[in-house]
Protein backbone atom coordinates (compact mmCIF):
# COMPACT_ATOMS: atom_id res chain seq x y z
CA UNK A 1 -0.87 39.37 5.28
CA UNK A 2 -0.02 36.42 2.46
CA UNK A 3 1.90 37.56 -0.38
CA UNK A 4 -0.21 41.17 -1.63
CA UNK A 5 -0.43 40.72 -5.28
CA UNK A 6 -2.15 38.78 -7.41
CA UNK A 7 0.85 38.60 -9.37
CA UNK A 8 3.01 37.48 -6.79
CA UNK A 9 0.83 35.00 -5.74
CA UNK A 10 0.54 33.22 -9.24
CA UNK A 11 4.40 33.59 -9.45
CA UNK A 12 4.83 31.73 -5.87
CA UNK A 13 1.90 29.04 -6.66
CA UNK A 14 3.18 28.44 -10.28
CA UNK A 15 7.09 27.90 -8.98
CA UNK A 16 5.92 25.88 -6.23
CA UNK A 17 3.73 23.60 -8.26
CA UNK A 18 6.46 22.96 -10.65
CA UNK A 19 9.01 21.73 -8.50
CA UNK A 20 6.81 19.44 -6.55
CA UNK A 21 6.14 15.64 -6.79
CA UNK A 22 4.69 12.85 -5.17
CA UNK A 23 5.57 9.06 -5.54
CA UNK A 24 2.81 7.20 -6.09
CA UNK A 25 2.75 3.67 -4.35
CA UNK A 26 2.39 0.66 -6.60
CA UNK A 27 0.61 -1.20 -3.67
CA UNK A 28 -1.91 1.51 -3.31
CA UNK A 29 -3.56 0.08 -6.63
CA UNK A 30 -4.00 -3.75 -5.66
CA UNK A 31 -6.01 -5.52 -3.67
CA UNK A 32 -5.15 -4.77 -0.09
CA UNK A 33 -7.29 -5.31 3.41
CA UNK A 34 -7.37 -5.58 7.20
CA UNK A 35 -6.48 -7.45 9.32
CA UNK A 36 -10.38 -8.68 9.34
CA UNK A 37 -10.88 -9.43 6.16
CA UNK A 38 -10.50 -8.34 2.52
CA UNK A 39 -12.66 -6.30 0.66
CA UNK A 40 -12.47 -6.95 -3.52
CA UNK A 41 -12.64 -4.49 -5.55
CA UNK A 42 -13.17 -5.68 -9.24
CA UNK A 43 -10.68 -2.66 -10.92
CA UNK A 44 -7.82 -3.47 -8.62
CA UNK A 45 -4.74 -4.08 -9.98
CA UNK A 46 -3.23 -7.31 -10.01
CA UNK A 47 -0.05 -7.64 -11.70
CA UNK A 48 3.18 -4.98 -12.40
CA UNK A 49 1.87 -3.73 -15.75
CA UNK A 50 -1.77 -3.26 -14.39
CA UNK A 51 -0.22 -1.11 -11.10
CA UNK A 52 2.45 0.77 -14.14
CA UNK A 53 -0.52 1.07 -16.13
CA UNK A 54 -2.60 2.81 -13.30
CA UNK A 55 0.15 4.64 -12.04
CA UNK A 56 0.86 6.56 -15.89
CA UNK A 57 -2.80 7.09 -16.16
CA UNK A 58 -2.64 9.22 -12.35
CA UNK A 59 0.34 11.00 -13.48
CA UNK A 60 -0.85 12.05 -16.91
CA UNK A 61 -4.03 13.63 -15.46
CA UNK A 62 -2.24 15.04 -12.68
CA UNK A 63 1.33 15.84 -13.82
CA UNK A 64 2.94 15.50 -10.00
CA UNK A 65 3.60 11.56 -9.97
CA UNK A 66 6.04 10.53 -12.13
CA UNK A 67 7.70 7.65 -10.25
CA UNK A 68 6.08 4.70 -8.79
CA UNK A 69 7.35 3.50 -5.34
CA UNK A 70 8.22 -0.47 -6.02
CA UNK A 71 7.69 -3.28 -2.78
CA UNK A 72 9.97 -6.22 -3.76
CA UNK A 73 8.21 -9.40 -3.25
CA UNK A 74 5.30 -7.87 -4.28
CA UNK A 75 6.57 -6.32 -7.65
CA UNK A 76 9.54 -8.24 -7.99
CA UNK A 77 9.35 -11.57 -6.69
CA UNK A 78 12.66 -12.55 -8.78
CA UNK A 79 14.81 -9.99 -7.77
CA UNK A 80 16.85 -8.46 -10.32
CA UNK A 81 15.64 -10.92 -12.64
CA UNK A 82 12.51 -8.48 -13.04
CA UNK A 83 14.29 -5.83 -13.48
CA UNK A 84 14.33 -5.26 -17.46
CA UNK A 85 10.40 -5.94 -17.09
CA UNK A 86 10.20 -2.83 -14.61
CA UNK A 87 12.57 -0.88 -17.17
CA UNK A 88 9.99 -1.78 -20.14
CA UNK A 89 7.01 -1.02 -18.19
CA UNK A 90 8.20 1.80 -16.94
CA UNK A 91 9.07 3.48 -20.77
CA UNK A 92 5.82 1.92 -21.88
CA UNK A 93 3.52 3.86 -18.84
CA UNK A 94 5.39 7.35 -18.54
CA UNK A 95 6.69 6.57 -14.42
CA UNK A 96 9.83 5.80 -13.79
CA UNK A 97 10.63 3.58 -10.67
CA UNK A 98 11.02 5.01 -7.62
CA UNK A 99 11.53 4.20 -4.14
CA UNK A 100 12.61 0.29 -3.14
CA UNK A 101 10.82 -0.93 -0.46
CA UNK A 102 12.18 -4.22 1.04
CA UNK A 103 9.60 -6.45 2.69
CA UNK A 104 10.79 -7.39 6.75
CA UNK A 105 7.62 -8.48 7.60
CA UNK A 106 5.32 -11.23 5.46
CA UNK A 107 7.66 -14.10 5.91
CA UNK A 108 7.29 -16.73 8.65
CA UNK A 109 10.90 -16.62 9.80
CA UNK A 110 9.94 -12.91 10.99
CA UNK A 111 7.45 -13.65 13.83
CA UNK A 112 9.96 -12.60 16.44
CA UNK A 113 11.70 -9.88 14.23
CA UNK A 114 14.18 -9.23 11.33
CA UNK A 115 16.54 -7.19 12.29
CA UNK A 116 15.90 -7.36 15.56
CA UNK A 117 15.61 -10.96 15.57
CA UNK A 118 17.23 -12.98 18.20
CA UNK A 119 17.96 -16.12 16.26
CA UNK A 120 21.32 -14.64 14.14
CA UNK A 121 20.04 -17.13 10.82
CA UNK A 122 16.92 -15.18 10.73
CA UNK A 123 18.95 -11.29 10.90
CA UNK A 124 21.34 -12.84 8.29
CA UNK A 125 18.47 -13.53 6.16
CA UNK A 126 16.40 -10.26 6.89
CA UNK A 127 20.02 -8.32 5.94
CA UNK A 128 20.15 -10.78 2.72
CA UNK A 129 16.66 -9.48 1.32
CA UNK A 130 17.71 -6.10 2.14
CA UNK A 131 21.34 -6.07 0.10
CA UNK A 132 19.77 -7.99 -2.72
CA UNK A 133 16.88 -4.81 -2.81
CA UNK A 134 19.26 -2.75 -3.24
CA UNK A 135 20.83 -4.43 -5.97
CA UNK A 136 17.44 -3.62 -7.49
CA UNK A 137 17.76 -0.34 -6.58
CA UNK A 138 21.16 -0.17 -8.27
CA UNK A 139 19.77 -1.53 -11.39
CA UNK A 140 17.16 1.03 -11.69
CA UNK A 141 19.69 3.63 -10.56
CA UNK A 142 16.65 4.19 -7.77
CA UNK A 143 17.74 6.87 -5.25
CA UNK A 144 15.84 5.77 -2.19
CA UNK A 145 15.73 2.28 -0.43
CA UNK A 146 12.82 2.58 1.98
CA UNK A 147 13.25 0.85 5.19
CA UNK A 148 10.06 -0.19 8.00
CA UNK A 149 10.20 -2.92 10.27
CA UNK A 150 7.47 -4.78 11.96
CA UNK A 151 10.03 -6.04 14.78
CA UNK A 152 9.08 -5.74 18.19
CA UNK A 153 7.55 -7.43 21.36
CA UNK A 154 3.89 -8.04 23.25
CA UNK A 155 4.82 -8.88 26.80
CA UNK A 156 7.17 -7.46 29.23
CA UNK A 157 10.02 -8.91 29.75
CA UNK A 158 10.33 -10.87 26.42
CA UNK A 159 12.73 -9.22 24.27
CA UNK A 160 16.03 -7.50 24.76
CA UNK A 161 15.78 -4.25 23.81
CA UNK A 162 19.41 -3.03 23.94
CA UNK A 163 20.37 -6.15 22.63
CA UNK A 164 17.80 -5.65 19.72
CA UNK A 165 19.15 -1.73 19.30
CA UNK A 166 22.63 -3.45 18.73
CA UNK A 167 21.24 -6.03 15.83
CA UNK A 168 19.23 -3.25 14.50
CA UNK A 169 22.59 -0.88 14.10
CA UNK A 170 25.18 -3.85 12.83
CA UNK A 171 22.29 -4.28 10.31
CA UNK A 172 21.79 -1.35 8.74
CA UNK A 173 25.58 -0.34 9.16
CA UNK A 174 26.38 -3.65 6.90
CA UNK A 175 23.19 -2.44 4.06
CA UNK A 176 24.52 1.22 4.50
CA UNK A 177 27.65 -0.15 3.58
CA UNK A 178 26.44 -1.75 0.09
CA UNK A 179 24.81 1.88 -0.98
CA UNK A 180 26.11 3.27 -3.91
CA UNK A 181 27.69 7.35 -3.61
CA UNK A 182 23.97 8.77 -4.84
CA UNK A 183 21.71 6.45 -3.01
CA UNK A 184 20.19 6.98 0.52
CA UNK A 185 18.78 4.74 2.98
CA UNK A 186 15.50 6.31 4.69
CA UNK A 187 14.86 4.74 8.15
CA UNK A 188 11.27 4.84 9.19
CA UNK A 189 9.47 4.24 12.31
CA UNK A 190 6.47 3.62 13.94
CA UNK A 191 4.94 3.87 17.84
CA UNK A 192 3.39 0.57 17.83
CA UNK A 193 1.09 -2.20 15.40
CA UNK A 194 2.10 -5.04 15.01
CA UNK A 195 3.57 -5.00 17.78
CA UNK A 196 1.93 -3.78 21.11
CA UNK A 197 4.35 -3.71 24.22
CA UNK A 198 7.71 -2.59 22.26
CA UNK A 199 8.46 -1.59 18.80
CA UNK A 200 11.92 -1.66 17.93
CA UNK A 201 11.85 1.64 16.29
CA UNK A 202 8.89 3.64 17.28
CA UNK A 203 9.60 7.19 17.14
CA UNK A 204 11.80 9.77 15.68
CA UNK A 205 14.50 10.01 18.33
CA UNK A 206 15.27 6.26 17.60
CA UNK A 207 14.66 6.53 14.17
CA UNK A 208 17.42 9.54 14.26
CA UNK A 209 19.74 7.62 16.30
CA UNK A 210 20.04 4.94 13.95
CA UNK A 211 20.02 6.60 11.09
CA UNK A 212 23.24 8.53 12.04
CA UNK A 213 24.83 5.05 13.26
CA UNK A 214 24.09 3.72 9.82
CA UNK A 215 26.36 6.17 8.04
CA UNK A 216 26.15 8.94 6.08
CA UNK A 217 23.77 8.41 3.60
CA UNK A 218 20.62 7.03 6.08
CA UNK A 219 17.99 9.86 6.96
CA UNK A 220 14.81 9.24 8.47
CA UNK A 221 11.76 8.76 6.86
CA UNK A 222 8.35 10.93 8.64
CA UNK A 223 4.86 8.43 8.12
CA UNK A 224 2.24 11.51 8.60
CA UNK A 225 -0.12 8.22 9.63
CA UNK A 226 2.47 6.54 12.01
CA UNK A 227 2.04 8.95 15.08
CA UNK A 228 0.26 8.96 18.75
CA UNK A 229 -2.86 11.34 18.80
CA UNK A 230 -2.37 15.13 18.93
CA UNK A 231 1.35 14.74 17.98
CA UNK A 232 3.03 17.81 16.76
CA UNK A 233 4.23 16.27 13.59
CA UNK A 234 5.62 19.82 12.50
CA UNK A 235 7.77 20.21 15.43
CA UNK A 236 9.58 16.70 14.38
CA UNK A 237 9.78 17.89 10.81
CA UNK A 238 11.34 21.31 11.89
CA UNK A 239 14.09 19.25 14.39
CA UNK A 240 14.84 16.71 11.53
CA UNK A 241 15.37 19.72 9.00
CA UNK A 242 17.71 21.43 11.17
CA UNK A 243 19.75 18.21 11.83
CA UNK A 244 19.64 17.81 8.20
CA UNK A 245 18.21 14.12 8.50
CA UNK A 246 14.73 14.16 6.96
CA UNK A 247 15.07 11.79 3.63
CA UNK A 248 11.16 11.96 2.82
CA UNK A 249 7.46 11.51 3.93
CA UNK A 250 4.87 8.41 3.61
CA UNK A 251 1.85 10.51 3.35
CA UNK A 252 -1.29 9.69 4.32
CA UNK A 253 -4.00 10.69 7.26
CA UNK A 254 -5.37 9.14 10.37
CA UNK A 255 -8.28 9.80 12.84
CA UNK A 256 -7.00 7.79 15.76
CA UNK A 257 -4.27 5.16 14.74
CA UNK A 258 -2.24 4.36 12.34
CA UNK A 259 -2.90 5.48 8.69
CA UNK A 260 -4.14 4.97 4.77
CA UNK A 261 -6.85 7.36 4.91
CA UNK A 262 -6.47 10.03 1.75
CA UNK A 263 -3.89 12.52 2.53
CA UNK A 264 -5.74 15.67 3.90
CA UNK A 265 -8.80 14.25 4.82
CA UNK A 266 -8.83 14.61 8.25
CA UNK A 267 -6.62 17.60 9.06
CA UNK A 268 -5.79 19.52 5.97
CA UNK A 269 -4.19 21.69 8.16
CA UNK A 270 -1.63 19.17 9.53
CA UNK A 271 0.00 19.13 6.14
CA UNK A 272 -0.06 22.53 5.15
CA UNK A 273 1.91 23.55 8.51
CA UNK A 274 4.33 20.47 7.68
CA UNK A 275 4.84 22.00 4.03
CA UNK A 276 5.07 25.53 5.92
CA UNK A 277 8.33 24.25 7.86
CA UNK A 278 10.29 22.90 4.92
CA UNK A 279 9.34 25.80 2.92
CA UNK A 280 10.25 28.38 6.11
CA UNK A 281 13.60 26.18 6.46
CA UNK A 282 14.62 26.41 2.37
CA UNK A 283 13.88 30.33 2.57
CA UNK A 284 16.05 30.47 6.06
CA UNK A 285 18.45 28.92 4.74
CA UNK A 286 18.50 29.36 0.93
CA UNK A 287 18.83 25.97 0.32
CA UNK A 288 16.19 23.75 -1.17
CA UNK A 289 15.84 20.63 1.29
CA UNK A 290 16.44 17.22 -0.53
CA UNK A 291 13.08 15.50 0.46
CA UNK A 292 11.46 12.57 -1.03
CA UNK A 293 7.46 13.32 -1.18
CA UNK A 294 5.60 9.98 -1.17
CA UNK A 295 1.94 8.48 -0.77
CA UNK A 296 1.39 5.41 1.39
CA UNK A 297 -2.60 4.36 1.41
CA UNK A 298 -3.80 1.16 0.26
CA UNK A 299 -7.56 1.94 -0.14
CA UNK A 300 -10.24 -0.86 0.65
CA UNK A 301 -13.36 0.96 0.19
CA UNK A 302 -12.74 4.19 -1.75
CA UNK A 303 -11.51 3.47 -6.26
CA UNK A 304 -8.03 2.69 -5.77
CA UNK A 305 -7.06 5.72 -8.49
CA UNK A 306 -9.70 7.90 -7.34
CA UNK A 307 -8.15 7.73 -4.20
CA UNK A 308 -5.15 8.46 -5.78
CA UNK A 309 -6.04 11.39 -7.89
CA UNK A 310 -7.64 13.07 -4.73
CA UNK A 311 -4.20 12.39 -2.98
CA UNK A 312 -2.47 14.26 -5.43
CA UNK A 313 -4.41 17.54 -5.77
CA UNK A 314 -4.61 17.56 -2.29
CA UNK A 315 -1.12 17.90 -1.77
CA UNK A 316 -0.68 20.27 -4.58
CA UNK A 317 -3.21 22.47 -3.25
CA UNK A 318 -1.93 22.33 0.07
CA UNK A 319 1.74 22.82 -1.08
CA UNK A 320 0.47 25.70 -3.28
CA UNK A 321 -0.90 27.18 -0.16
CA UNK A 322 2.45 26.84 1.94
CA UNK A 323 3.85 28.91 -0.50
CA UNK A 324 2.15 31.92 0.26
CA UNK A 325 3.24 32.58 3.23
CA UNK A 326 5.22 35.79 3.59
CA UNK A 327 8.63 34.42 5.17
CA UNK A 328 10.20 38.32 5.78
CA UNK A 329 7.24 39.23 7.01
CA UNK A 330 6.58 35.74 9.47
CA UNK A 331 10.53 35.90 10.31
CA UNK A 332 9.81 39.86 11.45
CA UNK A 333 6.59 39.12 13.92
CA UNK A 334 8.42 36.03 15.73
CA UNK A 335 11.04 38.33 16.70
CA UNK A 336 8.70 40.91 18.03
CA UNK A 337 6.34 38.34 19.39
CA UNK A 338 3.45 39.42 18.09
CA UNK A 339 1.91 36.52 18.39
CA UNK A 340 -1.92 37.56 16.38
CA UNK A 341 0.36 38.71 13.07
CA UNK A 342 2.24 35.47 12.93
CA UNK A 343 -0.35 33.08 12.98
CA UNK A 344 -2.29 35.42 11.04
CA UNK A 345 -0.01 35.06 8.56
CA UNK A 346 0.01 31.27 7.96
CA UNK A 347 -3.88 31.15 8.98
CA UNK A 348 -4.23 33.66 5.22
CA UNK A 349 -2.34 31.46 3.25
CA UNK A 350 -4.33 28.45 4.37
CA UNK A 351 -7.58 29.81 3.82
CA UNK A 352 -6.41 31.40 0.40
CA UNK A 353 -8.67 29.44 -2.73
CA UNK A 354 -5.52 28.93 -4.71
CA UNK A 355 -7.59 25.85 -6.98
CA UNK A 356 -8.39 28.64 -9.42
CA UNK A 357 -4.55 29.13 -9.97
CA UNK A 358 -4.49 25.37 -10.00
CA UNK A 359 -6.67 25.08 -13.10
CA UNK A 360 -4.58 27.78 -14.59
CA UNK A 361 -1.32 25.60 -14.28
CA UNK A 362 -2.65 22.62 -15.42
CA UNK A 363 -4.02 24.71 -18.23
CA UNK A 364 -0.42 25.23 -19.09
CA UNK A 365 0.59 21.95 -18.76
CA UNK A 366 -1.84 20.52 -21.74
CA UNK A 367 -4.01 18.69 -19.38
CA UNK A 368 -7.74 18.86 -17.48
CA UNK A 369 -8.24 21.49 -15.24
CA UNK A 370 -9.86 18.86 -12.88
CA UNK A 371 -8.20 15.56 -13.03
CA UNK A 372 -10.63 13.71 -10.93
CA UNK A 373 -13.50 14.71 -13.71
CA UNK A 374 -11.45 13.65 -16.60
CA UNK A 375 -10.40 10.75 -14.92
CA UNK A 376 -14.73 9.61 -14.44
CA UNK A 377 -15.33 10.88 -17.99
CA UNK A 378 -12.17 9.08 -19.64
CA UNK A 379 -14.03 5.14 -19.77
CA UNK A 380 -10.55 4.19 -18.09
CA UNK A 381 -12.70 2.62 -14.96
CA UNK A 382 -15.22 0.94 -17.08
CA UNK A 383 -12.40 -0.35 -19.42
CA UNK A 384 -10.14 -2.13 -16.29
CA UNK A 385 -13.35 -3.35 -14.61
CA UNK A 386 -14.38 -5.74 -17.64
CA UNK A 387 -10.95 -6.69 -17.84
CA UNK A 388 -10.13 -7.73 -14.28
CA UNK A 389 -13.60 -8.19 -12.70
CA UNK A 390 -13.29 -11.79 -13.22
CA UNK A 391 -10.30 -12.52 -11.92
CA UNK A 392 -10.77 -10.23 -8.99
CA UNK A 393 -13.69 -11.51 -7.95
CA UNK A 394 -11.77 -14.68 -6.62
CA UNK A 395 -8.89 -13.16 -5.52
CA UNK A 396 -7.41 -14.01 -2.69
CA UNK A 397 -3.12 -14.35 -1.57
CA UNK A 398 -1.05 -11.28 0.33
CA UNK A 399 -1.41 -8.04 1.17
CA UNK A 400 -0.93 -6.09 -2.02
């Protein structure tokens, strides 16, 4: 009930496969914990050329990442000062820079907020950081500025939340305002952590809402990890596509809460039936959706590239496998309700081995048939440990 031939199915898999990528994130590769403790690992990634560096090497073995998602205190502490660094870097490892991520949350003037703050010295600030990131992203002639917010409340009757919804839409109205014609500002949002009564923007709807209040060129931004249990995270992608407001994905997995587990790990399913909708909706409509695909995990116990690579041809295989599905034949069993045939028809896809036709393409494209192998037999690991063990073994300082 999947696309008959094998021919046809090596034409859809092939097509699909080389139209997709995946942003790689550049704090995915350093150091990272929780909020218990932090776990060294002595290959981690310490500095912008050792995250580039990673970043080219997952990219050349994979041929699906070729832009690196950038956090700017983390990777650019100086602003646009560091910009022809990322620029050399960037020619020097094969990725380009993607994604700008401002960070809203690490200071200590953000303990009650950013843009949601109710002291007006700390919003002017949190706006500041956020119009000089996307100078950054002008400089780079970056497409996306990626926006999350830690704002919130803990208690009951301690913040004003309509008075917070106002800050939060003067805010991104004045960023929206500095965006250059071909850049877009992707709103994300999140249901609770770190804050536990209220979060400012916690699910789609409000996500949605200020997005369109922004302007034009804000679309919301879908964190597979950032959802309550047994949410149908299809059904959002399906309402955002027809509203024409999904910008992009953070992709990870999650058992309970939250997220950074490797994408597919849990529920493999999940993500094929969210690559099913956007591929249903482009076929409906004949027009490709304009969606930014990109990881967020920040590994403490798995090899930060591993982790990586497994990312990757996970989400090729399970974008290969969306694009079997017989869209004529799907589109004629909803409208006769027959119920068995349609899920039949995306249950074949999914259980179709389509890694065979994934050797085959990366076969074409001059590279390993199995990344993950040639990544253990390439002596990258062992090379990076000697270099950094040392100095990772006293690491210590933020996040990523």
């Amino acid at each position: 009930m999947t696309l008959r031939t094998s021919a046809a199915r090596e034409t859809a898999v092939f097509a699909a496969l080389d139209d997709f990528r995946i942003e790689l994130p550049s704090w995915g590769f350093a150091q990272t914990g929780t909020r218990f403790g932090k776990f060294l690992q002595p290959a981690a990634a310490a500095t912008l050329e050792e995250k580039f560096a990673d970043a080219g090497l997952v990219h050349s073995l994979t041929k699906a990442c070729p832009t690196i998602a950038l956090h700017v205190l983390w990777d650019l502490p100086q602003g646009v000062a560091n910009v022809s660094d990322v620029k050399t870097l960037a020619a020097k490892h094969g990725v380009a820079p993607g994604s700008i991520n401002p960070n809203l949350f690490q200071d200590q003037i953000y303990k009650y907020g950013s843009f949601g703050n109710p002291e007006a010295a700390v919003r002017k600030a949190a706006l500041g950081h956020v119009i000089d990131s996307i100078a950054i992203q002008t400089a780079l002639k970056s497409r996306d500025l990626s926006l999350w917010f830690a704002d919130g409340s803990n208690y009951p009757g301690t913040a004003n939340m309509r008075r917070r919804k106002t800050w939060f839409v003067e805010g991104l109205q004045e960023a929206h305002a500095r965006l250059a014609p071909r850049q877009r500002m992707l709103v994300e949002y999140k249901p609770f952590e770190p804050a536990f009564y209220h979060t400012d923007i916690a699910d789609w709807g409000m996500a949605l809402l200020l997005a369109r209040e922004a302007g034009p060129q804000a679309k919301v931004l879908v964190d597979t990890g950032h959802h309550y249990q047994a949410q149908n995270i299809e059904q959002i992608v399906a309402w955002l596509l027809s509203e024409n407001m999904l910008g992009g994905f953070h992709f990870n997995d999650r058992r309970y809460a939250d997220d950074d587990l490797t994408l597919g790990s849990i529920d493999p399913y999940q993500v094929f039936r969210i690559f099913h909708e956007i591929r249903f909706y482009e076929w409906e409509t004949g027009a490709q959706a304009d969606i930014a695909y990109m990881i967020d995990q920040s590994h403490n116990l798995k090899g930060k590239i591993e982790a990586m690579i497994q990312t990757a041809m996970a989400a090729q295989e399970l974008f290969a496998k969306a694009a079997l599905v017989d869209h004529a034949a799907l589109a004629d069993a909803q409208s006769r309700t027959d119920l068995v045939a349609a899920e039949e028809l995306l249950r074949d896809a999914f259980a179709t081995d389509v890694r065979p036709l994934l050797r085959e393409w990366r076969r074409n494209q001059g590279i390993r048939e199995e990344p993950l192998a040639a990544f253990r037999e390439s002596g990258y690991l062992e090379r990076i440990t000697r270099e950094r063990a040392e100095r990772n073994a006293v690491a210590a300082g933020s996040y990523a």
